[in-house]
Protein backbone atom coordinates (compact mmCIF):
# COMPACT_ATOMS: atom_id res chain seq x y z
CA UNK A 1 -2.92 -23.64 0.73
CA UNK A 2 0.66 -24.38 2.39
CA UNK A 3 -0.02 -26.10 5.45
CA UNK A 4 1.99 -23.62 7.35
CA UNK A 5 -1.26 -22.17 7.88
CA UNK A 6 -2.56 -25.11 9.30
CA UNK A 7 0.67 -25.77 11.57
CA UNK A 8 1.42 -22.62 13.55
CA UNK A 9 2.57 -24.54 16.59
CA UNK A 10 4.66 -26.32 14.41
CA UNK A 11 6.01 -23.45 12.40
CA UNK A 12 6.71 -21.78 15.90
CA UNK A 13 9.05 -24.53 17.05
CA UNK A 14 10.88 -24.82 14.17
CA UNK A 15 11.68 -20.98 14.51
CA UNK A 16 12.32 -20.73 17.71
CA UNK A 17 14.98 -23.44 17.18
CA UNK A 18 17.14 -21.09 16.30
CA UNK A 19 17.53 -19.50 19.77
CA UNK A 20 15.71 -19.75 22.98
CA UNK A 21 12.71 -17.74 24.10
CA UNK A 22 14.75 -15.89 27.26
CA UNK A 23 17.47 -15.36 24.52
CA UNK A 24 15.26 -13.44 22.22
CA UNK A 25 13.61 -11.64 24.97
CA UNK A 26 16.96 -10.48 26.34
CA UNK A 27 18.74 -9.94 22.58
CA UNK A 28 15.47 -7.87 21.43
CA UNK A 29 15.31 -5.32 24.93
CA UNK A 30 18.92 -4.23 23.91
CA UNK A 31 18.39 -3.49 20.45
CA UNK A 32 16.52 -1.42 17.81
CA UNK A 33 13.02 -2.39 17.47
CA UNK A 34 12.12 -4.27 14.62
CA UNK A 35 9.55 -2.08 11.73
CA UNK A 36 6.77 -3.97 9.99
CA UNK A 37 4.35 -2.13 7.40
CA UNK A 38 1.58 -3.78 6.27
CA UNK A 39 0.39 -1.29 3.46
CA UNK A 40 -3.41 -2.71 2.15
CA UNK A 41 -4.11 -1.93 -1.08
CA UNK A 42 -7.60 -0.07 -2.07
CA UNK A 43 -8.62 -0.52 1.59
CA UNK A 44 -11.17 2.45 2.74
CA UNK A 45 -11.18 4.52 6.12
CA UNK A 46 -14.32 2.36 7.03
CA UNK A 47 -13.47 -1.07 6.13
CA UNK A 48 -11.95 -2.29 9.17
CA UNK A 49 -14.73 -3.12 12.06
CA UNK A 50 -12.35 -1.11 14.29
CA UNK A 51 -13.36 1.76 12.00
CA UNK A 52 -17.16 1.18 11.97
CA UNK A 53 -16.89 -1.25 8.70
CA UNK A 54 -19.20 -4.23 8.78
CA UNK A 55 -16.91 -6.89 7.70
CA UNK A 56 -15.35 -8.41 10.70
CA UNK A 57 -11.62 -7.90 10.65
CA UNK A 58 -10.69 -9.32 14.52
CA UNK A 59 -6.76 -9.26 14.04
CA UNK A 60 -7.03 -6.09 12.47
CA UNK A 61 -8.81 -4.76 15.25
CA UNK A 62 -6.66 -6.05 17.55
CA UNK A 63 -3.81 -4.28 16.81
CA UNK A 64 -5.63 -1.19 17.06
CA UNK A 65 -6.87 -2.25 20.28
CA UNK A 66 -3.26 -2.82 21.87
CA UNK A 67 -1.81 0.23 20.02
CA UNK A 68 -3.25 3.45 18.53
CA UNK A 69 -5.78 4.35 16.43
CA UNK A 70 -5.49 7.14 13.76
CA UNK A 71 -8.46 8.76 12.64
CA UNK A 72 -6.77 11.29 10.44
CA UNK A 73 -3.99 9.93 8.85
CA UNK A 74 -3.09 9.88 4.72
CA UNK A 75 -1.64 7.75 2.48
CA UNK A 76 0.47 10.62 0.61
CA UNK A 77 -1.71 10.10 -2.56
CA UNK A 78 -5.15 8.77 -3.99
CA UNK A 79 -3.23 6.38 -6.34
CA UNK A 80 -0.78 3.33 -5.10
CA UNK A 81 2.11 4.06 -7.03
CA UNK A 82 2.83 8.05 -5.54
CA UNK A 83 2.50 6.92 -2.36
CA UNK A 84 4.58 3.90 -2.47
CA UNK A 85 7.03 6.34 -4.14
CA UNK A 86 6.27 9.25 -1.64
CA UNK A 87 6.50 6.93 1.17
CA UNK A 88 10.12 5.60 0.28
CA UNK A 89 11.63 8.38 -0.63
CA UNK A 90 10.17 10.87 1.96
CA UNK A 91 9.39 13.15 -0.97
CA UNK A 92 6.03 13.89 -3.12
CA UNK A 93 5.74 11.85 -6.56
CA UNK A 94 4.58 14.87 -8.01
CA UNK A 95 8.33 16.10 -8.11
CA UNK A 96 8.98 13.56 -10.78
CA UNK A 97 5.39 13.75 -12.15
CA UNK A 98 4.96 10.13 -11.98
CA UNK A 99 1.31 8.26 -12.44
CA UNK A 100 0.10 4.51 -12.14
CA UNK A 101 2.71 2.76 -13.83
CA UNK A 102 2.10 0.11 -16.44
CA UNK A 103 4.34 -3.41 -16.43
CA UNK A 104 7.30 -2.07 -19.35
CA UNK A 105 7.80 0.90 -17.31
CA UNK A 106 11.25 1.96 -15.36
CA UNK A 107 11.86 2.31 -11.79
CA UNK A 108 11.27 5.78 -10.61
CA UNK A 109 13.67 5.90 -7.87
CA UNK A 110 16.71 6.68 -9.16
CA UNK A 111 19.43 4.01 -7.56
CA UNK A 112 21.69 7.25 -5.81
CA UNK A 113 18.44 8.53 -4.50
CA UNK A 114 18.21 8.04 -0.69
CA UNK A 115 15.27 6.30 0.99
CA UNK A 116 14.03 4.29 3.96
CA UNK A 117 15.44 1.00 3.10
CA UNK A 118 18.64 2.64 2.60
CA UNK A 119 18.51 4.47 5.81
CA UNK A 120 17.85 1.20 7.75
CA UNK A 121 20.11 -1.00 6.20
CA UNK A 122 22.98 1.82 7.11
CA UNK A 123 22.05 1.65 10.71
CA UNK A 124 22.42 -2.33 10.91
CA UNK A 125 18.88 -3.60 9.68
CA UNK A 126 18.16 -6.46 7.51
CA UNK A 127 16.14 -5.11 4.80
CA UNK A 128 13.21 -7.00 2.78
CA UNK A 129 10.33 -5.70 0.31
CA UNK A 130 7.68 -8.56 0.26
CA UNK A 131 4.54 -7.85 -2.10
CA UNK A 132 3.06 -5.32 -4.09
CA UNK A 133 6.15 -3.21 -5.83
CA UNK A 134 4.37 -0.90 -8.48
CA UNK A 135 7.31 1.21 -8.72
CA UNK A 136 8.94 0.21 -12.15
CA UNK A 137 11.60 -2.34 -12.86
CA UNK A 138 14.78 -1.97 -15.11
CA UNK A 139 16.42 1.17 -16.40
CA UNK A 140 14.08 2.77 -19.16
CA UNK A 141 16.69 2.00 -21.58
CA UNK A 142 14.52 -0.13 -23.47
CA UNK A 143 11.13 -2.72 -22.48
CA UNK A 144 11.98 -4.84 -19.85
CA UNK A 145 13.29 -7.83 -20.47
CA UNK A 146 12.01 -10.12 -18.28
CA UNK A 147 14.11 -13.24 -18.92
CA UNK A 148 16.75 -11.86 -17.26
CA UNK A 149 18.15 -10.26 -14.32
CA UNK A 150 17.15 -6.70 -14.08
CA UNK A 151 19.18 -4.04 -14.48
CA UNK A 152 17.31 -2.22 -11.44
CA UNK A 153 14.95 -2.99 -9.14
CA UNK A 154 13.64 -3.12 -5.38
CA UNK A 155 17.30 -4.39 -4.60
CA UNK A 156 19.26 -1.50 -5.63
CA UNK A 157 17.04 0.83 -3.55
CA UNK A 158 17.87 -0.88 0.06
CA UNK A 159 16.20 -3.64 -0.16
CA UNK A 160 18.56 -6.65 1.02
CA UNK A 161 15.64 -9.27 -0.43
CA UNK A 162 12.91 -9.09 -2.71
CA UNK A 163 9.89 -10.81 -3.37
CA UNK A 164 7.42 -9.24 -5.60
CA UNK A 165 4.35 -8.78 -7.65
CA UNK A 166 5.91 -6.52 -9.91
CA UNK A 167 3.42 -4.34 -10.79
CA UNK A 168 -0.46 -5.05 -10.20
CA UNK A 169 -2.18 -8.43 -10.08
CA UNK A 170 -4.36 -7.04 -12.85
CA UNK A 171 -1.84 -6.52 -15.54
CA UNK A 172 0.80 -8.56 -16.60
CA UNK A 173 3.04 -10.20 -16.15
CA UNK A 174 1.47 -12.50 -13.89
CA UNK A 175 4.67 -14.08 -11.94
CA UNK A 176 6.75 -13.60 -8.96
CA UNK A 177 10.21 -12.13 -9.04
CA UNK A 178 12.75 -12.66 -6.07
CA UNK A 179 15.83 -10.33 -5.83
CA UNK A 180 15.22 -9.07 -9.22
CA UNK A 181 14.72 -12.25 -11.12
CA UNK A 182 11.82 -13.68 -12.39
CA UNK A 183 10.74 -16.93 -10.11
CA UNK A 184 10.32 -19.93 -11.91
CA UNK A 185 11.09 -19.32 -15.46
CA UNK A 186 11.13 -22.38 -17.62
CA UNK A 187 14.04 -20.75 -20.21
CA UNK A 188 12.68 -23.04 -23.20
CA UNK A 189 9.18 -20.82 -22.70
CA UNK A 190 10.74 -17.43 -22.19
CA UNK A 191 8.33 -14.26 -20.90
CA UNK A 192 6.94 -11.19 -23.43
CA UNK A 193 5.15 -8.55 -22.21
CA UNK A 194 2.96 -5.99 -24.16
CA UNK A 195 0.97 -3.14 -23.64
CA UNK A 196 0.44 -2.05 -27.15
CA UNK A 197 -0.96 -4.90 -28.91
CA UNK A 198 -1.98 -8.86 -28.48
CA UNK A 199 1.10 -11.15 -28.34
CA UNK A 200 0.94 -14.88 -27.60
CA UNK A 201 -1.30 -17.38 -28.03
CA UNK A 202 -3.53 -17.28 -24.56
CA UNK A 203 -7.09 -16.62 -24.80
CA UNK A 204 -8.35 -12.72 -25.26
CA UNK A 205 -10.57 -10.91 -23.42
CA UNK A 206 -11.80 -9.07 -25.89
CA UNK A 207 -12.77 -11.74 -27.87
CA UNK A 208 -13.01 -15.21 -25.67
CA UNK A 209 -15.19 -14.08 -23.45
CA UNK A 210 -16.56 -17.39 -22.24
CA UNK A 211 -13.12 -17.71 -21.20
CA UNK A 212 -12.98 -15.33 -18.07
CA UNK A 213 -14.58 -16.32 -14.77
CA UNK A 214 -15.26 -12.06 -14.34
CA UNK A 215 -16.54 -9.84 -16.34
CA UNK A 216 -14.06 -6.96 -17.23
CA UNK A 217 -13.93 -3.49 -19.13
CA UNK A 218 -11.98 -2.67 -22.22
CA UNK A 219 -8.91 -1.60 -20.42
CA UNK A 220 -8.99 -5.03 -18.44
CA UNK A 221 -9.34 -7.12 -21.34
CA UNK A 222 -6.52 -8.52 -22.63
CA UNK A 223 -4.67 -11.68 -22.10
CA UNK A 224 -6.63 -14.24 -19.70
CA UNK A 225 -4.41 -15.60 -17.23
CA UNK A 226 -6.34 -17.99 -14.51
CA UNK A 227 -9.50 -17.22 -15.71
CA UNK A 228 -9.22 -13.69 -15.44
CA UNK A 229 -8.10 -11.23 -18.31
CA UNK A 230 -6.16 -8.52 -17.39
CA UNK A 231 -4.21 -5.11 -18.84
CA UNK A 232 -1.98 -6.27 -21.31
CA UNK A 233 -0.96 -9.02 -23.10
CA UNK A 234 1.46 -11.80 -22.44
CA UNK A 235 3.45 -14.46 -24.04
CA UNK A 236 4.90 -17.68 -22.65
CA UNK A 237 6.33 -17.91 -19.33
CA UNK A 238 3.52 -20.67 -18.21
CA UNK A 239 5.64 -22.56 -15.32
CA UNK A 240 6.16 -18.91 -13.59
CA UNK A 241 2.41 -17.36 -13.33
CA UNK A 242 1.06 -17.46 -10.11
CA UNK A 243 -2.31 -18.15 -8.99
CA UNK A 244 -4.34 -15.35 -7.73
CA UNK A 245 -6.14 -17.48 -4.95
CA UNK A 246 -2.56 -17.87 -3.35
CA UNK A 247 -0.62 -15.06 -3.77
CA UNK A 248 -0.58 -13.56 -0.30
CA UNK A 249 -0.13 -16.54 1.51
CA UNK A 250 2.92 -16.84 -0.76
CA UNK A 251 4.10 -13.61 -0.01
CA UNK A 252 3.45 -14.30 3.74
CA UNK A 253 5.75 -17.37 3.57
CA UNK A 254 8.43 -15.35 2.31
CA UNK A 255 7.70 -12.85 4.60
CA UNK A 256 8.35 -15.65 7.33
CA UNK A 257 11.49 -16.67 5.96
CA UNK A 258 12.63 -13.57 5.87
CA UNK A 259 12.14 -12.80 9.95
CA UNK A 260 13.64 -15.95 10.45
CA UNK A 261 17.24 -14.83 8.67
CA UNK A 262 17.17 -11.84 10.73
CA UNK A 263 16.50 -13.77 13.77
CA UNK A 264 19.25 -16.10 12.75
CA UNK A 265 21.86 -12.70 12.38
CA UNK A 266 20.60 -11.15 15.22
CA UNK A 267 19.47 -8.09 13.47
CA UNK A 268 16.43 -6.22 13.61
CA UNK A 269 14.69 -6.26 10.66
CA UNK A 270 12.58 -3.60 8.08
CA UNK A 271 10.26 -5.39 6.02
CA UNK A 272 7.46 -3.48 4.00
CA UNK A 273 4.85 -5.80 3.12
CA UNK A 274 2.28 -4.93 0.47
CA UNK A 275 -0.81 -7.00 0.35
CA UNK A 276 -3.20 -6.92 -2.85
CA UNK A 277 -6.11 -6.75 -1.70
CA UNK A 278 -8.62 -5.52 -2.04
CA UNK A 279 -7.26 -4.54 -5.20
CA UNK A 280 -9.14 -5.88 -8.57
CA UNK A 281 -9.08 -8.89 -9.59
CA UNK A 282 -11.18 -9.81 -6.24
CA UNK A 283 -9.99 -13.36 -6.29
CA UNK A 284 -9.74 -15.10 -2.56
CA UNK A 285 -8.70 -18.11 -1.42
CA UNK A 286 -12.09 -20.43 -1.24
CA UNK A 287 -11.72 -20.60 2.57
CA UNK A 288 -12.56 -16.91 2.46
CA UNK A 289 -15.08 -17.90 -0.74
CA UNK A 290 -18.64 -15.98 0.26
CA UNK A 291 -17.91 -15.79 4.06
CA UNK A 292 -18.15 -11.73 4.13
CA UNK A 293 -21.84 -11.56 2.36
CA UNK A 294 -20.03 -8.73 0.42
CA UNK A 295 -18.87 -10.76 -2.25
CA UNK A 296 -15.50 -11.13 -3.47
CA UNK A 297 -14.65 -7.56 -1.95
CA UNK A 298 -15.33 -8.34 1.43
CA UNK A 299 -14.04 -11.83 1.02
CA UNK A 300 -10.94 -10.59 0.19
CA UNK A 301 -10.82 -7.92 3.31
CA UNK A 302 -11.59 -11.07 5.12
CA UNK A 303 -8.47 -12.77 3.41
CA UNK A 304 -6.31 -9.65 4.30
CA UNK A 305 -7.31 -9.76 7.98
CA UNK A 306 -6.34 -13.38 7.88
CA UNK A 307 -2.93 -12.68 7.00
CA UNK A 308 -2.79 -10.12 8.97
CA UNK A 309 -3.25 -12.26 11.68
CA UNK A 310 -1.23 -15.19 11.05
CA UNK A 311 2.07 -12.63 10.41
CA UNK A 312 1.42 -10.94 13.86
CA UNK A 313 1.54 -14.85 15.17
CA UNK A 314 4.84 -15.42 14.15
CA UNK A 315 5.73 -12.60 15.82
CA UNK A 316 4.16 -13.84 18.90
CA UNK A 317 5.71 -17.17 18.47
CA UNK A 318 9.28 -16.03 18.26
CA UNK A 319 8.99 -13.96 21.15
CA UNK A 320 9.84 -10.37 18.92
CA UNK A 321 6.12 -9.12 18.68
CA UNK A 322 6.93 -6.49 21.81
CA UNK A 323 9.73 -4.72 20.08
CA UNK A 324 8.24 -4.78 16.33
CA UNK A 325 6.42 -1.64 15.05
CA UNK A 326 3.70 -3.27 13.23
CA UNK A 327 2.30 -0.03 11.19
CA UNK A 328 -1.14 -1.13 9.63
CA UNK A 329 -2.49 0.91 6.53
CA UNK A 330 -3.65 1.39 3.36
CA UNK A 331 -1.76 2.88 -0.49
CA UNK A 332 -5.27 4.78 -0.70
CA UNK A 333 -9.23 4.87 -0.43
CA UNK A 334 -11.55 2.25 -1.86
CA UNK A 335 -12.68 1.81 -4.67
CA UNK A 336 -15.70 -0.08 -6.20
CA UNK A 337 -15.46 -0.33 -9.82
CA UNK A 338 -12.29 -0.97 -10.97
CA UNK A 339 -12.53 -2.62 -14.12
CA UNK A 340 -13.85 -6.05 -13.10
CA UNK A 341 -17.94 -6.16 -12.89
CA UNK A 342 -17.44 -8.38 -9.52
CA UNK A 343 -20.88 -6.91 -7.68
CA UNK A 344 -19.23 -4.83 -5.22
CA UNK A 345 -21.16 -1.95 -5.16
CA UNK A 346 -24.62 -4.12 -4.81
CA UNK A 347 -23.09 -6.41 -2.37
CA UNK A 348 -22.40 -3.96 0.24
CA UNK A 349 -25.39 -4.45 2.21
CA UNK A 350 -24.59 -1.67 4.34
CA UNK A 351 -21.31 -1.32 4.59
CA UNK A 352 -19.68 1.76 3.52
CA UNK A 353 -16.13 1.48 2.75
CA UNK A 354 -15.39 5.34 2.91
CA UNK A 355 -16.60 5.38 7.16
CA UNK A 356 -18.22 8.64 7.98
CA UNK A 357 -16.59 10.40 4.61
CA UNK A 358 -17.85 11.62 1.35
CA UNK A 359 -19.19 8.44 -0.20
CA UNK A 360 -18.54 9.27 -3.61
CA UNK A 361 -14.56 10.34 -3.04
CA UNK A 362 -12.67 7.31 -2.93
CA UNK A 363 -9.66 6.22 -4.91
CA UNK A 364 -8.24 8.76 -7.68
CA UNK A 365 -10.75 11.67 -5.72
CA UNK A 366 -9.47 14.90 -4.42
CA UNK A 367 -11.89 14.75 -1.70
CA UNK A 368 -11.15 13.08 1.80
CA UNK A 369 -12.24 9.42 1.29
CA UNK A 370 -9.09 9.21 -1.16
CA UNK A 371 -6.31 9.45 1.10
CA UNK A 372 -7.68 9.09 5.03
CA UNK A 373 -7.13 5.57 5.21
CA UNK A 374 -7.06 3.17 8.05
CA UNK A 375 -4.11 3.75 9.86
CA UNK A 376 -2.84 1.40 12.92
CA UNK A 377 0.44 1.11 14.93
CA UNK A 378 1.33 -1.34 17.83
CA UNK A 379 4.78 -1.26 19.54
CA UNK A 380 4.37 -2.44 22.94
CA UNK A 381 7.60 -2.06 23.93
CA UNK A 382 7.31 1.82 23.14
CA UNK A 383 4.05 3.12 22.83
CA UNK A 384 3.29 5.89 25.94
CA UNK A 385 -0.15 5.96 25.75
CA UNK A 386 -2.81 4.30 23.05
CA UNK A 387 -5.90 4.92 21.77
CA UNK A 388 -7.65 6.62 19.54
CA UNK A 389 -5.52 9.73 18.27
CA UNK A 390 -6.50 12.51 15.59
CA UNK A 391 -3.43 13.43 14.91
CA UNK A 392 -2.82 14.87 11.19
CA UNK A 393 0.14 13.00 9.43
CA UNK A 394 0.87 11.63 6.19
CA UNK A 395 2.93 8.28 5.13
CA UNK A 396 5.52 10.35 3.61
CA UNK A 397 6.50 11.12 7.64
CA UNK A 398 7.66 7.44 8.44
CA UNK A 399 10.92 8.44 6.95
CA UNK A 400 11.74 10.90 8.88
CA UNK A 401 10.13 9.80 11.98
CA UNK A 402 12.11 6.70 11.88
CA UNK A 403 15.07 8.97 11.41
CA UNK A 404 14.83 10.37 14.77
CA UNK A 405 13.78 6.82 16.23
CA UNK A 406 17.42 5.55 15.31
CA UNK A 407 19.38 9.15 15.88
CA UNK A 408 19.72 9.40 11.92
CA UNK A 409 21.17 12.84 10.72
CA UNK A 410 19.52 12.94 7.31
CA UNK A 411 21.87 14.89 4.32
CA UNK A 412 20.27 17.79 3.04
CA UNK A 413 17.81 17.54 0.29
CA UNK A 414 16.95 13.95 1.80
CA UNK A 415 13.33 13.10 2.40
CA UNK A 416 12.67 17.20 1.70
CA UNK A 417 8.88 16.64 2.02
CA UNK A 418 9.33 14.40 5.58
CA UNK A 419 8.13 16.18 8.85
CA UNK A 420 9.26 14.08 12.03
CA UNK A 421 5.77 12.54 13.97
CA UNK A 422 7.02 10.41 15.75
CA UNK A 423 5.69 11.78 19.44
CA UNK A 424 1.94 11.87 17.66
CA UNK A 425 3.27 7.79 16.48
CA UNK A 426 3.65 6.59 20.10
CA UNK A 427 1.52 8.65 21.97
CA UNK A 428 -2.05 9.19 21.03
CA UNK A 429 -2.72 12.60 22.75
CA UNK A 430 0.71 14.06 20.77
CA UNK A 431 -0.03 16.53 17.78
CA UNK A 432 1.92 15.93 14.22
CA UNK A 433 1.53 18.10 11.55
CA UNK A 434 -0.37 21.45 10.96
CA UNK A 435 -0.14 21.76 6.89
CA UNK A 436 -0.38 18.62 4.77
CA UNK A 437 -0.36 18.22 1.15
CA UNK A 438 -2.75 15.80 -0.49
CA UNK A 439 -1.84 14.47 -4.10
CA UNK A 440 -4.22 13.32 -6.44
CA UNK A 441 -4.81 14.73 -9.83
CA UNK A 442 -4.22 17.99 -8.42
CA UNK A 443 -2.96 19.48 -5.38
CA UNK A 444 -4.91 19.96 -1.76
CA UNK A 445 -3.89 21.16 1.14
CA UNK A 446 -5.09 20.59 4.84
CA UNK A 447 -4.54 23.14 7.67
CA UNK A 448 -6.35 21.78 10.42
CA UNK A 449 -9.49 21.55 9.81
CA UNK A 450 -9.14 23.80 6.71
CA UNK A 451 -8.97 22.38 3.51
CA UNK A 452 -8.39 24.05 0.05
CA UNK A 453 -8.49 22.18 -3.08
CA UNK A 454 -6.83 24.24 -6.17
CA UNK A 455 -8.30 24.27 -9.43
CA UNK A 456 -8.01 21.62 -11.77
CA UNK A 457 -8.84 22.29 -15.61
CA UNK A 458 -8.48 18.65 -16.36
CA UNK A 459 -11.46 16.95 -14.75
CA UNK A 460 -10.19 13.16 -15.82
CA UNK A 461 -13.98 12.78 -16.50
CA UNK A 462 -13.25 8.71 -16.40
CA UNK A 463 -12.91 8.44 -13.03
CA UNK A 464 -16.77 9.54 -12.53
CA UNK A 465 -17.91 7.55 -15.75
CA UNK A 466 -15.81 4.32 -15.66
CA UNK A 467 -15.12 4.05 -11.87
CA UNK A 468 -18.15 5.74 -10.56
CA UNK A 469 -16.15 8.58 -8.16
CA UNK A 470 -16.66 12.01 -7.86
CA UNK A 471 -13.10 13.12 -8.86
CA UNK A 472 -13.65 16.52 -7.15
CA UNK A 473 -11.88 18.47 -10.03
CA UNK A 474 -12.88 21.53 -10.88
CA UNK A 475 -11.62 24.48 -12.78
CA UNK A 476 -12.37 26.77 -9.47
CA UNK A 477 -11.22 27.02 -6.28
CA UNK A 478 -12.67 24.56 -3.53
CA UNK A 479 -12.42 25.45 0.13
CA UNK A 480 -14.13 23.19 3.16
CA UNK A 481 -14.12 23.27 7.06
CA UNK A 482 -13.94 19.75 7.93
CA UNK A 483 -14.83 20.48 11.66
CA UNK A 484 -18.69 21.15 10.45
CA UNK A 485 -18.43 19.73 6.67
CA UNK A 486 -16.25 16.30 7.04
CA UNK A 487 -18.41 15.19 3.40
CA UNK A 488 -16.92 18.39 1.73
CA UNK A 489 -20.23 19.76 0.38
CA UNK A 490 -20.61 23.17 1.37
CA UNK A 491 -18.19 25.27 -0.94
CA UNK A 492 -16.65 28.11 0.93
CA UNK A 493 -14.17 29.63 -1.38
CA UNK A 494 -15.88 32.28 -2.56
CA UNK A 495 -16.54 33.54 1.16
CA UNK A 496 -12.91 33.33 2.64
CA UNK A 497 -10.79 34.83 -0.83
CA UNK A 498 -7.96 35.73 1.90
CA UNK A 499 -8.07 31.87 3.42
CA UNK A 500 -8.01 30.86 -0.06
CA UNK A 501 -4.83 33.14 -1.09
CA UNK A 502 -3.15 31.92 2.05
CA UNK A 503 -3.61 27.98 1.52
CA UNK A 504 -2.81 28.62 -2.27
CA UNK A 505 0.38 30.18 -1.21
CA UNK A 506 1.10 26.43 1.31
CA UNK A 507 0.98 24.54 -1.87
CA UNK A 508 2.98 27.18 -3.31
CA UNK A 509 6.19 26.84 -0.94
CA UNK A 510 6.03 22.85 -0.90
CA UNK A 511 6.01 23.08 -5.18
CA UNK A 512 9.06 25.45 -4.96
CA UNK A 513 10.57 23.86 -2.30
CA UNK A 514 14.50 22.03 -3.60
């Protein structure tokens, strides 16, 4: 581990060389506040202790503690790449029909397509996307070809720097890219990527079994990369695969780096930082090793909280943790089995990852548990009043929100699917939205308490057998009053025909709207 984990005082002074602590104060009260997202990946509504999970997550907590706490709010889908799409772009990935993306595929946003990053970097920001990406790389003119520079990526989209896990850290390719190159690439053992069929010459899951440290499915069995086999298969590029155990303290240094250059141009800065856990492979650091008595899951949660922790410090340190939004959340709900046999579901001992929801309608689910996720903000510098708040909002409002934060006159057509919260984000007893669409493998809708899930002739019957959720797709109608029914198991549709009509007709106008 870098031993700028170990050093905080250290690290502080060194940062706050570059300008004194009454400077910053006095710089940082006259300008924009600074916006921090730390998007989780697979982390449930009930994970957090904050949220009545039994892991202890103390930094986590504390943020909600000194901000407010949302106990309705929704990642914009129940899969990460639509709502890391949704969330950019202020518009629902089911306008471009995308779906988890593999490592070959293109980025979705188109590079004349507005989005956040753009927004913030036209209003003075400095601009960074630290993590997780997911959301395609190169031009879909051909595979990509990862030995150079690529055509598109996270820096044509606003993003001033880039450093990223390119797709998920269970397929490959297993490295790092910053600004659109891959990091540490020896060019005499150039990178190949393949979805198809094996390439290379590293061990196989499906056949060196002895050679992977977990267990994994068919789909997570190809080339073994740290011990651990993973979607795909991959050739060469040795000297640029990172190591699981230290990818987000990695991506934290980086992340640190970053906030100093903005410190150093006395800009306020946007950075979206996406963590990987507890996304599979479930591989923490060993000073998070068996700590949670949950296994690697709720080792890793531990591991996230960490980070959590130490990025808020720097904050501290340098004197800019006042005026920095810090919005805490998650892509989606858990998940369990995910391809790697890692005893989570055993291992719980109690906890329940999906809080006071339907236990069985997590991740890839139409049902609740799949997109109410843990959902935090802290801004002392502007919050009005904290808390707990239950006010209904989805991800896909940042965008708009921030608009009116920074007097932004969006174009028309720009972040269409956007509703401007940002009263219910700085004061807990504000309202947000009344109608929200949720996306999974169909369409819901809330309204208020109400909410209608359309048919769905496709049941994707391997999310039930191979991840062990009830994907809550059916080929009839599905309506539920969350007031008395927050585990969505007393049917209603046939009893309300005219509330079913009218939420039919919601989904309707948001499909058709341009």
């Amino acid at each position: 581990m870098n031993n700028r984990f170990k050093t905080g005082a250290l690290c502080a002074a060194i940062a706050l060389s570059f300008v004194s602590g009454q400077a910053l104060s006095e710089q940082y009260e006259a300008s924009n506040p600074n916006i921090l997202i730390l998007y989780a990946d697979d982390l449930g509504y009930g994970d957090p202790s904050s949220y009545g999970g039994k892991i202890d997550t103390p930094n986590i907590d504390a943020l909600a503690e000194s901000g407010i706490r949302f106990t309705d709010a929704h990642s914009p889908a129940a899969t990460c790449t639509p709502s890391r799409y949704s969330l950019m772009t202020g518009e629902h990935a089911f306008r471009i029909n995308t779906d988890i993306l593999e490592g070959n595929d293109p980025l979705i946003i188109r590079p004349d397509q507005p989005t956040i990053a753009k927004m913030m970097l036209e209003e003075g920001y400095k601009t960074a996307y630290v993590g997780k990406w997911h959301l395609g790389i190169g031009d879909g003119k051909g595979d990509v070809d990862w030995n150079q520079p690529f055509t598109r990526g996270a820096n044509d989209v606003g993003f001033e720097y880039s450093f990223l896990l390119p797709v998920t850290n269970d397929r490959v390719p297993t490295v790092f890219t910053e600004n659109d190159v891959v990091l540490g690439l020896d060019p005499n053992d150039p990178i190949y990527v393949n979805y198809d069929e094996p390439i290379g010459d590293r061990p196989n899951g499906m056949i060196d079994r002895d050679s992977m440290r977990q267990k994994a499915d068919l789909q997570h069995s190809g080339s073994v990369i740290n011990g651990i086999s993973r979607i795909g298969w991959q050739q060469g590029g040795v000297s640029a695969e990172f190591v699981d155990e230290e990818v987000s303290f990695e991506f934290a240094k980086k992340a640190y780096d970053f906030i100093d250059s903005s410190l150093a141009e006395e800009k306020p800065f946007f950075l979206f930082f996406g963590f990987t856990e507890p996304h599979v492979p479930r591989v923490p650091h060993a000073m998070f090793e068996g700590k949670s008595g949950q296994g690697p899951r709720g080792d890793s949660i531990l591991q996230l909280d960490y980070v959590t922790g130490q990025i808020i410090q720097e904050l501290k340190d340098r004197d800019i943790y006042d005026n920095t939004i810090i919005i805490f959340t998650s892509d989606n709900g858990p998940v369990l089995n995910d391809g790697y046999l890692d005893g989570a579901p055993r291992l719980l001992n109690g906890h329940t990852p999906w809080g006071e929801l339907y236990g069985y309608g997590g991740k890839y689910s139409a049902y609740e548990a799949s997109t109410r996720v843990p959902t935090i903000i802290s801004y002392p510098n502007g919050i009005k009043k904290g808390g707990e708040s239950d006010a209904l909002f989805s991800h896909i409002d940042f965008y708009r929100s921030f608009a009116n934060l920074l007097s932004v006159d969006l174009e028309d057509g720009e972040a269409i699917d956007s509703q401007d919260v940002l009263d219910a984000l700085l004061d807990s007893s504000m309202p947000a939205r009344k109608q929200m669409i949720q996306e999974s493998f169909t369409l819901s809708v809330r309204d208020g308490n109400w909410k209608y899930v359309q048919p769905q002739v496709n049941n994707n019957i391997w999310i039930e057998q191979d991840k062990h959720i009830d994907s809550g797709l059916f080929p009839h109608p599905q309506l539920f009053n969350l007031k008395v029914d927050l585990q969505e198991q007393n049917n209603l549709a046939s009893e309300k025909p005219e509330r079913v009509k009218k939420m039919q007709a919601m989904i309707d106008k948001v499909v058709a709207r341009k």
